[in-house]
Every structure is written in C-alpha cells, then in structure tokens.
N, C-alpha and C. Protein backbone atom coordinates (compact mmCIF):
# COMPACT_ATOMS: atom_id res chain seq x y z
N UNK A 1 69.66 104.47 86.66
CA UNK A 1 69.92 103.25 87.38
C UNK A 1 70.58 102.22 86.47
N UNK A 2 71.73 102.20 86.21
CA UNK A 2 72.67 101.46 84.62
C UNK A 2 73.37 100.75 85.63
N UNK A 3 73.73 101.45 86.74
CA UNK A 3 74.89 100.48 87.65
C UNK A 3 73.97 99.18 88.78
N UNK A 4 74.93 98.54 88.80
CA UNK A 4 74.53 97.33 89.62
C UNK A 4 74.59 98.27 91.24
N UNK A 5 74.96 99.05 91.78
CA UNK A 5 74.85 99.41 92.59
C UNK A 5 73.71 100.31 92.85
N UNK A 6 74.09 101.14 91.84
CA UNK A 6 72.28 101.93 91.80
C UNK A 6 70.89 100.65 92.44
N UNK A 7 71.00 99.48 91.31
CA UNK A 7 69.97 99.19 91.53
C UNK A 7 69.76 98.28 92.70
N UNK A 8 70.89 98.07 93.20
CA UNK A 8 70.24 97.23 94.71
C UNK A 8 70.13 98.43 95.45
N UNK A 9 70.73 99.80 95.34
CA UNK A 9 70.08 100.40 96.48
C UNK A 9 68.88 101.11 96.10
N UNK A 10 68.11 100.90 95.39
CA UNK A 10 66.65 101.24 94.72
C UNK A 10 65.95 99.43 95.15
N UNK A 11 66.34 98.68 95.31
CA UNK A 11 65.83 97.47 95.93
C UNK A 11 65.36 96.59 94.64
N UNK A 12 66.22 96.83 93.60
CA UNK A 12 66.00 95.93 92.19
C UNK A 12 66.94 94.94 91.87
N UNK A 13 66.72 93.85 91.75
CA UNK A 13 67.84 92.51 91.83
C UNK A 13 68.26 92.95 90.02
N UNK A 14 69.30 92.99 89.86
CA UNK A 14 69.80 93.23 88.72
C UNK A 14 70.07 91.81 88.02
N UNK A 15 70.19 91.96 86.78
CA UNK A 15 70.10 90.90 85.73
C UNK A 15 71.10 89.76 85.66
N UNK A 16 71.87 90.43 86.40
CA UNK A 16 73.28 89.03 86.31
C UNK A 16 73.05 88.20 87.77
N UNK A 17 72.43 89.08 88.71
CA UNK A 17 72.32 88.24 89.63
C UNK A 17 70.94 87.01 89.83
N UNK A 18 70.31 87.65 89.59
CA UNK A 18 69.19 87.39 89.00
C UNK A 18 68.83 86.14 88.27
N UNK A 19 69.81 86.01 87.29
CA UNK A 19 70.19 85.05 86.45
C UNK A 19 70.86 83.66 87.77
N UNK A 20 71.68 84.12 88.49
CA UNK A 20 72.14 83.19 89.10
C UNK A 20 71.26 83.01 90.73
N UNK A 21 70.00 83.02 90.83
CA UNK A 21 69.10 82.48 91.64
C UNK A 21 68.52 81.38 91.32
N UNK A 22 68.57 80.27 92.33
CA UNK A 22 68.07 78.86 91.38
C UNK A 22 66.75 79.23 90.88
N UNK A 23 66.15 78.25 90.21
CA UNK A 23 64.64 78.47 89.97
C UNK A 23 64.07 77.73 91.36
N UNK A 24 62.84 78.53 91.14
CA UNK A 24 61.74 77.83 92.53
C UNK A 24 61.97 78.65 93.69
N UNK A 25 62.89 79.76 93.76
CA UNK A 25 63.30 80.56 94.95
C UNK A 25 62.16 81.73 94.81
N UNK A 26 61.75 81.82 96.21
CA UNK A 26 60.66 83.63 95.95
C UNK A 26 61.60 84.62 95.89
N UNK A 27 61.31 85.28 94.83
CA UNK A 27 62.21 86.44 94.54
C UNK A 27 62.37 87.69 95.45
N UNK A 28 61.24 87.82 96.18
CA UNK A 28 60.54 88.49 97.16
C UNK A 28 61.00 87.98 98.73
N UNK A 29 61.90 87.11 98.93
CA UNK A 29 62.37 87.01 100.01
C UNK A 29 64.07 86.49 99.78
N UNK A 30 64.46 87.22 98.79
CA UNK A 30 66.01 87.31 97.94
C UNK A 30 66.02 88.42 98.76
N UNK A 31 67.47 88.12 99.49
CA UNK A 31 68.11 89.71 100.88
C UNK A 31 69.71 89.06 100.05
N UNK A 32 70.06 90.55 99.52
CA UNK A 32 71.17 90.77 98.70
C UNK A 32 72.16 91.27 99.71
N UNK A 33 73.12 90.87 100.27
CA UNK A 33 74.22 91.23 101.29
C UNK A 33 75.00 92.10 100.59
N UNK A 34 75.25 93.47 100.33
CA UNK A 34 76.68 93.97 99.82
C UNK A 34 77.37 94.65 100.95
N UNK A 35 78.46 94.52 100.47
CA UNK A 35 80.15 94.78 101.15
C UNK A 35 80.21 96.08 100.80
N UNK A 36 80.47 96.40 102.32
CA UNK A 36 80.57 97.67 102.72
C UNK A 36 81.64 98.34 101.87
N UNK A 37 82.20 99.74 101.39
CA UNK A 37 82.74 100.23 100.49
C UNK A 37 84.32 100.26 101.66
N UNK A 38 85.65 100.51 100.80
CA UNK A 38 86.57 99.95 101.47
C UNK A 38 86.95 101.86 102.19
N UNK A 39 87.14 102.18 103.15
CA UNK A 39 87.23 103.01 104.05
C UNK A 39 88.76 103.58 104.08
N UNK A 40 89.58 104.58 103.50
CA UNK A 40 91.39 104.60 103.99
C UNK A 40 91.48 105.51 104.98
N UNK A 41 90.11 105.83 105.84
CA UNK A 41 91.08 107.05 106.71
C UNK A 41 91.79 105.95 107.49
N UNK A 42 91.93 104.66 107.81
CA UNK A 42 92.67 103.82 109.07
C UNK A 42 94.30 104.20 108.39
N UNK A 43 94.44 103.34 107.06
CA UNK A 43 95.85 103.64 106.33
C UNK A 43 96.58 104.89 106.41
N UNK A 44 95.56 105.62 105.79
CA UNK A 44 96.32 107.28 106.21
C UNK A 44 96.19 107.79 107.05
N UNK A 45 95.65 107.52 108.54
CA UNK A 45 95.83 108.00 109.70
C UNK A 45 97.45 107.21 110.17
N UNK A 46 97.28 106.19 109.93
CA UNK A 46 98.43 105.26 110.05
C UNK A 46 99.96 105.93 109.67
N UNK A 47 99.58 105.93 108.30
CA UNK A 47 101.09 106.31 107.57
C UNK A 47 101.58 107.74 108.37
N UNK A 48 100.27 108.77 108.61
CA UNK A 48 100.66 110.14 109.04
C UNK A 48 101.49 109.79 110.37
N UNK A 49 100.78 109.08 111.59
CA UNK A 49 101.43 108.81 112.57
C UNK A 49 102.94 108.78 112.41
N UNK A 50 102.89 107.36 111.48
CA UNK A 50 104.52 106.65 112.07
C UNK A 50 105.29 107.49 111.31
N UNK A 51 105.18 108.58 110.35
CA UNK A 51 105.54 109.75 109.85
C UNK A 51 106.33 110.72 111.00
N UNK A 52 105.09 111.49 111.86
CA UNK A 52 105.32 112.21 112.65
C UNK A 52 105.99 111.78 113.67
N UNK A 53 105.90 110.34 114.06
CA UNK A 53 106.96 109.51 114.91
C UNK A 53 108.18 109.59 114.70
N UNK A 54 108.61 108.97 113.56
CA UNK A 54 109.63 108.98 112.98
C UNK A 54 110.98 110.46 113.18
N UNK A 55 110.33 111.61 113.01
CA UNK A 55 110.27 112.63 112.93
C UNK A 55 110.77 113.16 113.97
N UNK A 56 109.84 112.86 115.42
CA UNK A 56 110.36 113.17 116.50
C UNK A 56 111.55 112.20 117.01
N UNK A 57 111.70 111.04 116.39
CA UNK A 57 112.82 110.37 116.81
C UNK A 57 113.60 110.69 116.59
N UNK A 58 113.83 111.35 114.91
CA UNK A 58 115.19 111.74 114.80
C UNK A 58 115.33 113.02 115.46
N UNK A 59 114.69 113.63 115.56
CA UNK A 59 114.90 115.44 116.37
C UNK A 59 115.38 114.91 117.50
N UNK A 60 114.63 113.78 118.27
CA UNK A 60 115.62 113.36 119.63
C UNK A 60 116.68 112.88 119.68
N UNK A 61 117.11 112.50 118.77
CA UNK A 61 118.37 111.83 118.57
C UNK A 61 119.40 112.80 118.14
N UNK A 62 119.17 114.07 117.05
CA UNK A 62 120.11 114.81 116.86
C UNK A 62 120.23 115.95 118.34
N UNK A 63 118.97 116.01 119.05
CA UNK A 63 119.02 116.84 120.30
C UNK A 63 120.25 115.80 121.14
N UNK A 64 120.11 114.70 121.26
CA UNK A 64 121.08 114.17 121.97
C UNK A 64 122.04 113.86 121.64
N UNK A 65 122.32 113.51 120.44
CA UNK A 65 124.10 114.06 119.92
C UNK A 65 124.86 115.09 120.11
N UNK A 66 123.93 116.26 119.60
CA UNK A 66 124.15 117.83 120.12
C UNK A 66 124.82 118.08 121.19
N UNK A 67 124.28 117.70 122.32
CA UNK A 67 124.45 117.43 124.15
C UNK A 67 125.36 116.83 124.36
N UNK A 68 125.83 115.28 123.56
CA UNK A 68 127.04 114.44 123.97
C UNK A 68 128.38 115.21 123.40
N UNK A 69 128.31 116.00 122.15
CA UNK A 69 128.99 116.75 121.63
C UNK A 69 129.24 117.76 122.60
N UNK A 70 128.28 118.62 122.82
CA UNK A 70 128.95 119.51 123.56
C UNK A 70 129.33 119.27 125.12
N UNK A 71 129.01 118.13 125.75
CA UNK A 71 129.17 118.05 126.86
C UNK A 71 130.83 116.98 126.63
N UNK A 72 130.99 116.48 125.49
CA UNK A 72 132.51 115.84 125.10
C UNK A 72 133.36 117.22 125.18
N UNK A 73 132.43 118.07 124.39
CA UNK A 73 134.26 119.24 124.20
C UNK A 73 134.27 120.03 125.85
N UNK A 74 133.26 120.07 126.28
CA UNK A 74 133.28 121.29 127.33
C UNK A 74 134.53 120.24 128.49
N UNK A 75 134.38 118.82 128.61
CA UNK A 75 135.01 118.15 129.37
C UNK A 75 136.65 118.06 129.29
N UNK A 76 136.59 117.65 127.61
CA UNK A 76 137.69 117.83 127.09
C UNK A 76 139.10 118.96 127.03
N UNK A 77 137.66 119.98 126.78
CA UNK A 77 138.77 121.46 127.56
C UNK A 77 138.77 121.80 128.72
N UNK A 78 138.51 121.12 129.79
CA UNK A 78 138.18 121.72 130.67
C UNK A 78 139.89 120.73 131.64
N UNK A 79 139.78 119.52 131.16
CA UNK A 79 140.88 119.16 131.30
C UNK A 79 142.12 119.19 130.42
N UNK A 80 142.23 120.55 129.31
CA UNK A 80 143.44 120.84 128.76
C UNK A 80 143.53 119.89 127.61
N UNK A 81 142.55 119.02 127.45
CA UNK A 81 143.28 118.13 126.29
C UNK A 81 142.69 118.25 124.65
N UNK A 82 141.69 119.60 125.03
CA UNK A 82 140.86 119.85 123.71
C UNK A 82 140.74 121.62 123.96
N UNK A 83 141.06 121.79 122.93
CA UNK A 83 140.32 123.67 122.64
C UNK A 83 139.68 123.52 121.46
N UNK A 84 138.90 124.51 121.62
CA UNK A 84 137.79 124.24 120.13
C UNK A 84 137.47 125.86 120.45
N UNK A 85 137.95 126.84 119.68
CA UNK A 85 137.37 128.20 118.94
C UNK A 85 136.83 128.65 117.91
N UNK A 86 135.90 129.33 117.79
CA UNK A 86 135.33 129.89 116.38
C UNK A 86 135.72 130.63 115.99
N UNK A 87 136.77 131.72 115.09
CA UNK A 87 137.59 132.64 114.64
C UNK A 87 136.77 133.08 113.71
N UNK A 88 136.15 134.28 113.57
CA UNK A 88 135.38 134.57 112.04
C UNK A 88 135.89 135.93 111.84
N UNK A 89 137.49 136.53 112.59
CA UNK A 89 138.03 137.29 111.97
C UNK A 89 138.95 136.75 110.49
N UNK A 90 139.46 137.58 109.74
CA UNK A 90 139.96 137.02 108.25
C UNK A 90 141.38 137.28 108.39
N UNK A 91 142.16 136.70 108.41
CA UNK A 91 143.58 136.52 108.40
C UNK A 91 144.24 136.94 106.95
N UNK A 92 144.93 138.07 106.91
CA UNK A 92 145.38 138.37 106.22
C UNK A 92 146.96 137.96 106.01
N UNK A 93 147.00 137.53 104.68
CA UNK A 93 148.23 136.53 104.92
C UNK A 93 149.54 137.54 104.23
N UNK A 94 150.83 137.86 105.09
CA UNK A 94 151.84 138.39 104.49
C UNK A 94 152.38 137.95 103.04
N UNK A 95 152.76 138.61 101.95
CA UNK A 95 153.93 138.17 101.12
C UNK A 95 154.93 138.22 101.50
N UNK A 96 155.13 136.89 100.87
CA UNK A 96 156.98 136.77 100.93
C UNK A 96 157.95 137.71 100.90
N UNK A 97 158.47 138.28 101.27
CA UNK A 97 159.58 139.12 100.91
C UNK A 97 160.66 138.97 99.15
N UNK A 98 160.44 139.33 98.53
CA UNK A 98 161.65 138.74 97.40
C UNK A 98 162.94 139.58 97.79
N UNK A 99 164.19 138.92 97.02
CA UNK A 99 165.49 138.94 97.67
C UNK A 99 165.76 140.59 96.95
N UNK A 100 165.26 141.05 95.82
CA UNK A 100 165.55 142.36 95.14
C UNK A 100 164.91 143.14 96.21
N UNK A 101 164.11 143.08 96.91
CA UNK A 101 163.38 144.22 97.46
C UNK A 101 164.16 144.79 98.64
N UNK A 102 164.97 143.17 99.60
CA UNK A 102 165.13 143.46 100.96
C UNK A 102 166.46 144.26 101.08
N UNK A 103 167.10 145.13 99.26
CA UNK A 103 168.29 145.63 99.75
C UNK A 103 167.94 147.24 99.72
C-alpha cells in the first residue's frame, strides 16, 4: 500500500492529504471523493467510426464516377462522337524498306 491510491481504496487517508485537513475536523467522518479513472473506449470507438465512414464515402464516390464515366462514353458513342476500344493484340511494326534492297 506505497500508492495514494492503494490507500484510499483500503479506506486510509494518506499523509499528504491528511496534512491538509484543518485541525478540529473528525477524521472519521473525512469522505474522500476520487475521480473516476479516464475511460477511451468513447475516443476510439469514435475515431474507428468516422474511419469506416470516411471509407464508404469514398467507395461511393469512386462507384459513382465509375457510372458517370461509363454512362459519358456509352452516350458518346452511341451518338458517333466518341469510340473508346481496348486492343491488347501487339502490333507489329514494319521496317522501312532501304533504297539498296528495293532493286
């Protein structure tokens, strides 16, 4: 019992406080108030939230770019003024001809 906390919860007025009780007070009807210990699940329930918020906002937001994108090109080609293809064949590119060869 070395800590000041130990000893108020063993019901022993410790020495510094002790010291600062006027004289003439019954020691025996000294009620020591301590402050409750400070609690973080509120903070880190907190931070996790606006985390996972955050999170889904942007997923909704790139889901709806996605959509304006593709619903821009599908319109776009549909009235001739846009083509958009994916080619993932490889284009093999000719050489030049040189002028010694073509006789």
């Amino acid at each position: 019992m070395q800590l000041p906390d130990e000893q108020l919860r063993a019901g022993h007025i410790p020495a510094d406080l002790y010291r600062q009780i006027p004289p003439g007070v019954d020691v025996r009807k000294v009620v020591i108030v301590q402050e409750a210990p400070r609690s973080y699940k509120g903070p880190i329930v907190l931070t996790l939230v606006i985390a996972s918020a955050s999170v889904v906002v942007l997923l909704v937001i790139a889901f709806v770019a996605q959509i304006v994108a593709a619903s821009a090109v599908a319109v776009l080609s549909a009235t001739g003024g846009l083509s958009y293809t994916i080619n993932r064949a490889s284009k093999k590119r000719a050489l030049p001809r040189s002028p010694a060869r073509s006789k």
